[in-house]
Each structure stands twice: as structure tokens, then as C-alpha cells.
Protein backbone atom coordinates (compact mmCIF):
# COMPACT_ATOMS: atom_id res chain seq x y z
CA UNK A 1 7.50 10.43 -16.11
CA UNK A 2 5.36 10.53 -13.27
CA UNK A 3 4.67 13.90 -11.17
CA UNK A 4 2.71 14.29 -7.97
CA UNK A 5 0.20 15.72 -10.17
CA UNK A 6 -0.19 13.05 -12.27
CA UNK A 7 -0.46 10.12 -9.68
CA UNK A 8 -3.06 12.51 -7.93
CA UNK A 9 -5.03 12.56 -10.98
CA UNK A 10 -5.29 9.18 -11.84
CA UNK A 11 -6.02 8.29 -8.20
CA UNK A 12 -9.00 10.82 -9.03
CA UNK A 13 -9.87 8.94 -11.93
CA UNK A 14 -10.07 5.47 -10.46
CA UNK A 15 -11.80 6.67 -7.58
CA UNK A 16 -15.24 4.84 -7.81
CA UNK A 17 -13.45 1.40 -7.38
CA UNK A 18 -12.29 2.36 -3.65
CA UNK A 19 -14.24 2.47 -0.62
CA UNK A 20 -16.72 5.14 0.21
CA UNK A 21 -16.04 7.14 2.78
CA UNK A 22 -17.29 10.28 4.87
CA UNK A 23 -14.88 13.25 4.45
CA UNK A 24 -13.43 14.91 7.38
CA UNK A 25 -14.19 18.68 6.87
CA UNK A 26 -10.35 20.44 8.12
CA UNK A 27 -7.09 18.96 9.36
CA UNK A 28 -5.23 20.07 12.40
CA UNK A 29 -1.63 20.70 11.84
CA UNK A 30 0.70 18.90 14.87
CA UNK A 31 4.31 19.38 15.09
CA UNK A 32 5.22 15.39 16.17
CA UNK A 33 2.95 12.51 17.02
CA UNK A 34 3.73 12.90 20.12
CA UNK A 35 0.85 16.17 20.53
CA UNK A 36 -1.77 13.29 19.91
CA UNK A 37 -0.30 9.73 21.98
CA UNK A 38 -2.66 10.81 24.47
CA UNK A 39 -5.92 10.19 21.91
CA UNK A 40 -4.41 7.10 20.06
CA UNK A 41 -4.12 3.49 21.32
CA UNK A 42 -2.31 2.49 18.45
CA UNK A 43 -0.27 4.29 15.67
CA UNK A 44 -0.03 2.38 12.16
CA UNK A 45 2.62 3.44 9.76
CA UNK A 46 2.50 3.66 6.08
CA UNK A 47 6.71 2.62 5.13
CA UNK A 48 7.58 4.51 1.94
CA UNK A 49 7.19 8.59 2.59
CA UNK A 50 6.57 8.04 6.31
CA UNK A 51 9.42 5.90 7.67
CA UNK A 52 11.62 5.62 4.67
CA UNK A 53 12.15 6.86 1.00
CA UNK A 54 13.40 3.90 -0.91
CA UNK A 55 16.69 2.36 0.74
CA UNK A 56 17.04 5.49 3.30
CA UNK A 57 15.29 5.81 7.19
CA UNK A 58 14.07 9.27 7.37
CA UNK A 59 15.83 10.55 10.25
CA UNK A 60 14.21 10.14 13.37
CA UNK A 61 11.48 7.96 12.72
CA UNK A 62 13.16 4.88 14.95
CA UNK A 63 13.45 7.06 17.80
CA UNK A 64 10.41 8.24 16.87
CA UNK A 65 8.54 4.36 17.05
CA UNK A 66 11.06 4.10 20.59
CA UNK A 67 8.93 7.09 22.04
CA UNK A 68 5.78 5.99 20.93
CA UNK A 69 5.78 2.99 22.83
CA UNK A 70 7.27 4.23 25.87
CA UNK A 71 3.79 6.28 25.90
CA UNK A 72 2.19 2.74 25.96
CA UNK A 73 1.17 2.81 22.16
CA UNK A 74 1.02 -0.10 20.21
CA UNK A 75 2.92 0.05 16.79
CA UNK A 76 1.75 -0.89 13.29
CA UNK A 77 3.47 -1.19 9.78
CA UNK A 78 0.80 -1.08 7.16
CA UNK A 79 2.84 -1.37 4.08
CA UNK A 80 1.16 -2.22 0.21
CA UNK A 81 4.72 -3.59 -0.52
CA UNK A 82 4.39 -7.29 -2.09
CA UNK A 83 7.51 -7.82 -3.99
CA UNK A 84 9.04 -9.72 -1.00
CA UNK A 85 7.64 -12.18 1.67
CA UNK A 86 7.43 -11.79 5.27
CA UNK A 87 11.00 -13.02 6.06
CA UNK A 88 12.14 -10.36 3.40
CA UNK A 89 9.44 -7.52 5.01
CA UNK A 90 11.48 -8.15 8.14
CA UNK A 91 14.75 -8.17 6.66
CA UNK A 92 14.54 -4.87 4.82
CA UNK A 93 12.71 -2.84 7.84
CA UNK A 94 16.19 -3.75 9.50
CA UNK A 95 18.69 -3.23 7.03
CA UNK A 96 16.59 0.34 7.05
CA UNK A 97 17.57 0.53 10.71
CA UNK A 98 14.32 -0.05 12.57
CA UNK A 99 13.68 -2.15 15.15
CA UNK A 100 10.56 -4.33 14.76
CA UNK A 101 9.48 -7.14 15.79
CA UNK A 102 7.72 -9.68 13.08
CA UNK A 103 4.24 -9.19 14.50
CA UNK A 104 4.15 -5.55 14.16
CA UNK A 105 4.47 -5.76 10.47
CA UNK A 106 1.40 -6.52 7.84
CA UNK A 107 1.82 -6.55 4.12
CA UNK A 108 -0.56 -6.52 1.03
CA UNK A 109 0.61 -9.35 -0.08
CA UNK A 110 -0.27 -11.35 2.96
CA UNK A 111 -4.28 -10.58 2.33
CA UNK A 112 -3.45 -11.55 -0.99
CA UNK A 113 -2.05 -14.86 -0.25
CA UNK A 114 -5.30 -15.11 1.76
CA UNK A 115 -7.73 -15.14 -0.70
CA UNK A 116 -6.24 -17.55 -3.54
CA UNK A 117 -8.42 -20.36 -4.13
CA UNK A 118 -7.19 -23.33 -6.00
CA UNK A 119 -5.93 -23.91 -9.39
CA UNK A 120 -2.58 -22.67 -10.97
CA UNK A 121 -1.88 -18.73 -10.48
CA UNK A 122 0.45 -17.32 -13.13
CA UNK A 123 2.79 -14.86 -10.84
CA UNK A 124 4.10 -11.74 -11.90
CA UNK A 125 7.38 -10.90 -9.40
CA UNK A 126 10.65 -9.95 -9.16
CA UNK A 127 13.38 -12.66 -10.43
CA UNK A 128 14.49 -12.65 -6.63
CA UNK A 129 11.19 -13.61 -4.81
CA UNK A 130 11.01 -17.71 -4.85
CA UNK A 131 7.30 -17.41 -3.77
CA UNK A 132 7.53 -20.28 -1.25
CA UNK A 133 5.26 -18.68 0.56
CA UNK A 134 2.28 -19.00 -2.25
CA UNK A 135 0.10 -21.34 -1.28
CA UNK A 136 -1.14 -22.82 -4.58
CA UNK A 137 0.24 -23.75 -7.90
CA UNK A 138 2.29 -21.07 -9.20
CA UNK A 139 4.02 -20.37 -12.56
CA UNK A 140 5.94 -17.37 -13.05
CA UNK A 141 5.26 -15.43 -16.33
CA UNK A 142 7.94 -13.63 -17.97
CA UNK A 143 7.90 -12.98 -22.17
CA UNK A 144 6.43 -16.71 -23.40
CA UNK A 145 2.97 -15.81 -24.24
CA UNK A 146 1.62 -19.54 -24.10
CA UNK A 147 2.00 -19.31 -20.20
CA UNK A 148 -0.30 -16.57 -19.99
CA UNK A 149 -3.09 -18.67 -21.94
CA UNK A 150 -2.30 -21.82 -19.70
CA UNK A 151 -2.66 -20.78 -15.98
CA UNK A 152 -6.54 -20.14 -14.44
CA UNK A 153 -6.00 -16.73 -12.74
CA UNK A 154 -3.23 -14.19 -12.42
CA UNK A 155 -1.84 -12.71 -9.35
CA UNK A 156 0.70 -9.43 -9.61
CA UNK A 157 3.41 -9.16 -6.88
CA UNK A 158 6.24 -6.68 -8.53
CA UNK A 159 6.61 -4.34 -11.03
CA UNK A 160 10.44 -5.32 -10.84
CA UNK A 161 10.46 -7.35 -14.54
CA UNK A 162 7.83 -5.90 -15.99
CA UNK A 163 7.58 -3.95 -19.42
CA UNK A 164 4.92 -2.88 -21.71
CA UNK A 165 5.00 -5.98 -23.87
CA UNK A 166 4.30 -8.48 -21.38
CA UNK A 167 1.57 -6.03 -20.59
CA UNK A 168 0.30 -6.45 -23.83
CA UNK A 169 1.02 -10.14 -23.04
CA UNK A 170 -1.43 -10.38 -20.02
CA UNK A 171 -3.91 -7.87 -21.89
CA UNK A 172 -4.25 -10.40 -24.73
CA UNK A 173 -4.86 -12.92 -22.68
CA UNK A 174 -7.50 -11.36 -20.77
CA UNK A 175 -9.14 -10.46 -24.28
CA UNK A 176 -8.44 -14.20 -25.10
CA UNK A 177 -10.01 -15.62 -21.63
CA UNK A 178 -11.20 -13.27 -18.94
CA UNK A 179 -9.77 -14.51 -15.58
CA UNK A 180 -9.18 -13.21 -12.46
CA UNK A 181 -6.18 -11.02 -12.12
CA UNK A 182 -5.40 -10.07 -8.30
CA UNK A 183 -3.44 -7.10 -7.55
CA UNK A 184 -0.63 -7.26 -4.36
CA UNK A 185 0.26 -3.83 -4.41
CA UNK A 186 -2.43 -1.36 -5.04
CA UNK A 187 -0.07 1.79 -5.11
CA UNK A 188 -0.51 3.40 -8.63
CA UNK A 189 3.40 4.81 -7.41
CA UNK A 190 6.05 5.20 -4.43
CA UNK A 191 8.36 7.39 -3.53
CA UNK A 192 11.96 6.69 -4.00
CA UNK A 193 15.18 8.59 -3.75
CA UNK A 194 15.04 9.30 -7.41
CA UNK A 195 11.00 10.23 -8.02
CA UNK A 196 8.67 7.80 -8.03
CA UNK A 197 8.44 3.87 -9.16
CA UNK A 198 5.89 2.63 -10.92
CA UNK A 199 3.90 0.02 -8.86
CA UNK A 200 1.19 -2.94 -9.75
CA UNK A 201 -1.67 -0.96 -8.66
CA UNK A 202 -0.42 1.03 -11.88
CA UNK A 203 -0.95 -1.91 -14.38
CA UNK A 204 -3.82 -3.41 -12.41
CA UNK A 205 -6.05 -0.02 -13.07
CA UNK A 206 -5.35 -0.95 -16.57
CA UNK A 207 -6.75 -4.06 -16.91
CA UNK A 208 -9.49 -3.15 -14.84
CA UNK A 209 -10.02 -0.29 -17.79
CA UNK A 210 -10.88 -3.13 -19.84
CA UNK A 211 -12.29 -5.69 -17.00
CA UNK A 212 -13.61 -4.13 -14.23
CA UNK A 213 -15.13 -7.78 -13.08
CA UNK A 214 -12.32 -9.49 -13.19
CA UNK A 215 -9.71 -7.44 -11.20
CA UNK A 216 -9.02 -7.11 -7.33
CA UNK A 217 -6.72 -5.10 -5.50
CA UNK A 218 -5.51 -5.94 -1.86
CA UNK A 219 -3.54 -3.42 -0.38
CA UNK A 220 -4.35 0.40 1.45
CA UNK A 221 -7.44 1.64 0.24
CA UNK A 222 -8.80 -1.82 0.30
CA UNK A 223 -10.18 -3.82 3.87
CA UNK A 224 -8.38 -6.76 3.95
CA UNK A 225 -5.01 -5.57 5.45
CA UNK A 226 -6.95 -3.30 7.66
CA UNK A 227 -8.81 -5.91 9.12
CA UNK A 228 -5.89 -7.61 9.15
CA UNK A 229 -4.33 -5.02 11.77
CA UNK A 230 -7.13 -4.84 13.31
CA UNK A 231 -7.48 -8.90 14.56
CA UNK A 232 -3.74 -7.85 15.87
CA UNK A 233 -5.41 -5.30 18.06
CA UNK A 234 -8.67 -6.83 19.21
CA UNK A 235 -8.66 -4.91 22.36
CA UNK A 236 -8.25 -1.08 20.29
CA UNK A 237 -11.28 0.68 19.23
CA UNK A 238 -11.51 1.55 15.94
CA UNK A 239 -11.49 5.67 16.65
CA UNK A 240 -8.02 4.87 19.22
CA UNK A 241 -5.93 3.70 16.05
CA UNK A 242 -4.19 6.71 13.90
CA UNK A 243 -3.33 5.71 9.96
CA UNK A 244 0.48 7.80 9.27
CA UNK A 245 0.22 7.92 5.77
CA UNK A 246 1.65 9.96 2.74
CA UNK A 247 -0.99 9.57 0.37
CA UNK A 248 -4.80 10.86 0.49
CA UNK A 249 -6.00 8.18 -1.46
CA UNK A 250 -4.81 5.26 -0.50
CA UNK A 251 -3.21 5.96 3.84
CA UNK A 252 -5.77 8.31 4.87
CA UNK A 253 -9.25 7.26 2.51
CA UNK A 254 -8.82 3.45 3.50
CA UNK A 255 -8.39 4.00 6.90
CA UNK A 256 -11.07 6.84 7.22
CA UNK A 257 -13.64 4.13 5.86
CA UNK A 258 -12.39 1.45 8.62
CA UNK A 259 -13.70 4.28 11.12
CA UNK A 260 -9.90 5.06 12.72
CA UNK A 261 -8.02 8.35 12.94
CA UNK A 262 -5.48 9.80 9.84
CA UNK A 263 -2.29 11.66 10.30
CA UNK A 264 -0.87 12.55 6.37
CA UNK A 265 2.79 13.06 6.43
CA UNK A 266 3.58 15.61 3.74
CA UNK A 267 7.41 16.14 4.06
CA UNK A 268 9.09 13.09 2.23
CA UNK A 269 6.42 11.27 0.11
CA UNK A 270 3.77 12.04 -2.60
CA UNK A 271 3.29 15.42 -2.31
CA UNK A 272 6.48 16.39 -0.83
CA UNK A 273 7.61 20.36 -2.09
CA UNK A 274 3.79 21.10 -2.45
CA UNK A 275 0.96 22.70 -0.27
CA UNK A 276 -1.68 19.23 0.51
CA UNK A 277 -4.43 21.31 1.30
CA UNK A 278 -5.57 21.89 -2.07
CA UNK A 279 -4.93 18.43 -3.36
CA UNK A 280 -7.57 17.44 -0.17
CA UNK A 281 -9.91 20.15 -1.10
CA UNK A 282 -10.25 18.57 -4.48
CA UNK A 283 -10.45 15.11 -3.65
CA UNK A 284 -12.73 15.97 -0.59
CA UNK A 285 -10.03 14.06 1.48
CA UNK A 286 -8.93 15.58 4.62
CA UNK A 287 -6.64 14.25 7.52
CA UNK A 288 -7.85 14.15 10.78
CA UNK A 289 -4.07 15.79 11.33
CA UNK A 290 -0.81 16.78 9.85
CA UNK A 291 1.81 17.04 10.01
CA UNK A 292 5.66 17.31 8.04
CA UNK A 293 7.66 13.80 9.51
CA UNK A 294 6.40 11.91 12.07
């Protein structure tokens, strides 16, 4: 079962394969984002703990967004989500009640999709993505180990379908034939409205245990997506854009290293029921701000 604790601590452990960054010393506690829209060009949102937990809006946060840009600030959604393509990202941001429009949103698996080269990708995802937006060979590997040993590299969407033995599945066939495996969703977890999910970044770490050479994660810590959201805001500096974020590692230490601003949002995500300032003392990962929902 995972705990706050837990995911903390592994985060802790896997720590040298994220980007270095220089810590802020303190946080400043705000009540709303509104106290800082006059310092910040841009706000970018972390989805899970920030703007929703699982299926559920926290309340406020669209009326939140709606006040934001009356202030003139553009709006971001940074989310390491990559079970679902954009059409779906859009789809569930409105079933969740928000009102976005598609180039406001920017997904993990997007930078992922970026980087494949050629050659035929065995795909780990959920039974309901139909990957038409992969744009090489795919197959989709499920419990038939000779699929594993037949496709050149590996690339993990979802978390959805997977178990332990086709773990051991894509383990073995590492062991077998090192390849590269790429990783859509570096979250180790996510909030949901029952504790946490276990997410690809989880099962990626893993492997990367074993083959540190071979694996690559795209997703918050990692630069792609941000400069991803930055090309969408050419006209931003880098210190005008605030990362809202639940989780130290991931949120605030990727966007700290692009050179923007961090908000952590501590009510409804990772370390929701606990104090964050000692979890930042001992990663040496402080917030430029905090605060409890956005």
C-alpha cells in the first residue's frame, strides 16, 4: 500500500536521475493565487492534487482559472498523465467541469510521442487507448512473452493492465536484449479519491534499477514538457511563470531547474493531512510559495 511517506522516500531514492537544481531556502505561505497575479505572467497547473483528485474538481479551482485570466494571466495544464491522447486530455478536463481550451493543455505523453524514432515500439496502455496518435509501428503487449522479444524498444503509457508478471515479462526481456524503454508518465503515484494509484514512473524506476542506460522518463521533473510550455509562451520570461504543483519532486524540482516560480498545493494531493515543511527540509526542496488549494 502506498503512504505519503513511502512515495516521498522513493522519490528520495531515485533522486540522482532528475535534474539538478538550486534550492530555494523558505516558502511564503499565500492564502489564494490571487496574492501573487501581480508577479506571474503565467500560472501552470499540475491536474491531480491541484485541480482535481481522480474523477472530482476540487471546488473552486474553475472559478479559480476564470479569475486568473481576468487578471490578464495566461493559463497552463502541465499534466504527466499519458494513458489518453489529446482528444481524451480534453475530454476528461471537461467532464471534470473546467473550461479549457485545447492549447492550454500539455501532456507527457506528447514529449514522448516526440522523441520516438523509427522501428516497432511495443506499447504498454490501457485496453481503451487505440494509440492513433503514435507515430510509428506499434504493438501492444499484454501476457504473450514472444512480443516482448520481437519489438526494438518499449514505450509505457498506463499502468491500467499492468501486473507484476508482465513486469517480469518486460524485465526478462530487458535481461534477454537491452532496449530502450521510454517512460510517459514519470509519477512514481497520484492521488485519487481512494489513496493513491500506482503510475509508470513506478515500474520505469525499476527497470532503470537494473538499466539505468536504457530508460527515459518524459514527464514533470524532466525538460521536455517544460519546454514544451514554454514555446506556447515565447513572449513570458522564465521567472513570470508560477509551477502549481502537489508534489516536491516532481511540480516544484522540475520547474525550479527551468528557472520559473513554484507554488506547492498541500491540501488535496501527496501530502495532504501532513505538515510539508519537513518533507522540504529533508529533500532540500522548498516552494517559492504555498499555499492549501489554489
Amino acid at each position: 500500500m502506498l503512504t505519503t511517506q513511502s512515495i516521498f522516500d522513493r522519490y528520495q531514492a531515485v533522486r540522482s536521475r532528475f535534474p539538478k537544481v538550486v534550492a530555494q531556502s523558505e516558502t511564503v505561505d499565500i492564502t489564494c493565487l490571487l496574492d501573487i497575479a501581480d508577479d506571474v505572467d503565467a500560472f501552470v497547473f499540475d491536474a491531480f492534487g491541484v485541480l482535481n483528485v481522480g474523477e472530482t474538481m476540487i471546488p473552486g479551482a474553475d472559478h479559480r482559472l476564470d479569475q486568473l485570466r481576468e487578471r490578464g494571466c495566461a493559463i497552463r495544464i502541465l499534466t504527466n498523465a499519458a494513458s489518453y491522447d489529446r482528444s481524451g486530455a480534453v475530454a476528461k478536463f471537461k467532464r471534470l467541469g473546467l473550461t479549457l481550451s485545447d492549447d492550454e493543455i500539455i501532456t507527457s505523453r506528447e514529449a514522448a510521442l516526440l522523441h520516438l524514432t523509427q522501428g516497432k515500439w511495443g506499447v504498454i496502455a490501457a485496453d481503451t487507448d487505440r494509440l492513433v496518435d503514435l507515430p510509428a509501428t506499434a504493438l501492444r503487449l499484454g501476457d504473450d512473452p514472444k512480443d516482448y522479444d520481437m519489438v526494438d524498444n518499449f514505450l509505457f503509457l498506463s499502468t491500467s493492465n499492468w501486473t507484476t508478471d508482465r513486469q517480469d515479462l518486460l524485465k526478462d526481456a530487458m535481461q534477454n536484449r537491452p532496449r530502450t524503454l521510454f517512460i510517459g508518465n514519470a509519477d512514481l503515484a497520484a492521488p485519487r479519491d481512494d489513496g493513491f494509484s500506482v503510475e509508470p514512473g513506478h515500474f520505469g524506476h525499476l527497470i532503470a534499477d537494473l538499466f539505468p542506460e536504457q530508460v527515459r522518463f518524459f514527464g514533470k521533473p524532466f525538460p521536455e514538457v517544460y519546454h514544451l510550455v514554454e514555446a506556447t509562451l515565447p513572449d513570458v520570461p522564465k521567472d513570470r511563470i508560477a509551477m502549481c504543483g502537489d508534489t516536491l519532486h516532481t511540480d516544484i524540482l522540475g520547474a525550479a531547474a527551468r528557472g520559473w516560480r513554484t507554488v506547492l498545493v498541500t491540501q488535496d494531493g501527496l501530502f495532504a493531512g501532513y505538515e510539508t515543511g519537513t518533507f522540504s527540509k529533508k529533500s532540500n526542496l522548498f516552494a517559492n510559495w504555498r499555499l492549501g488549494r489554489i
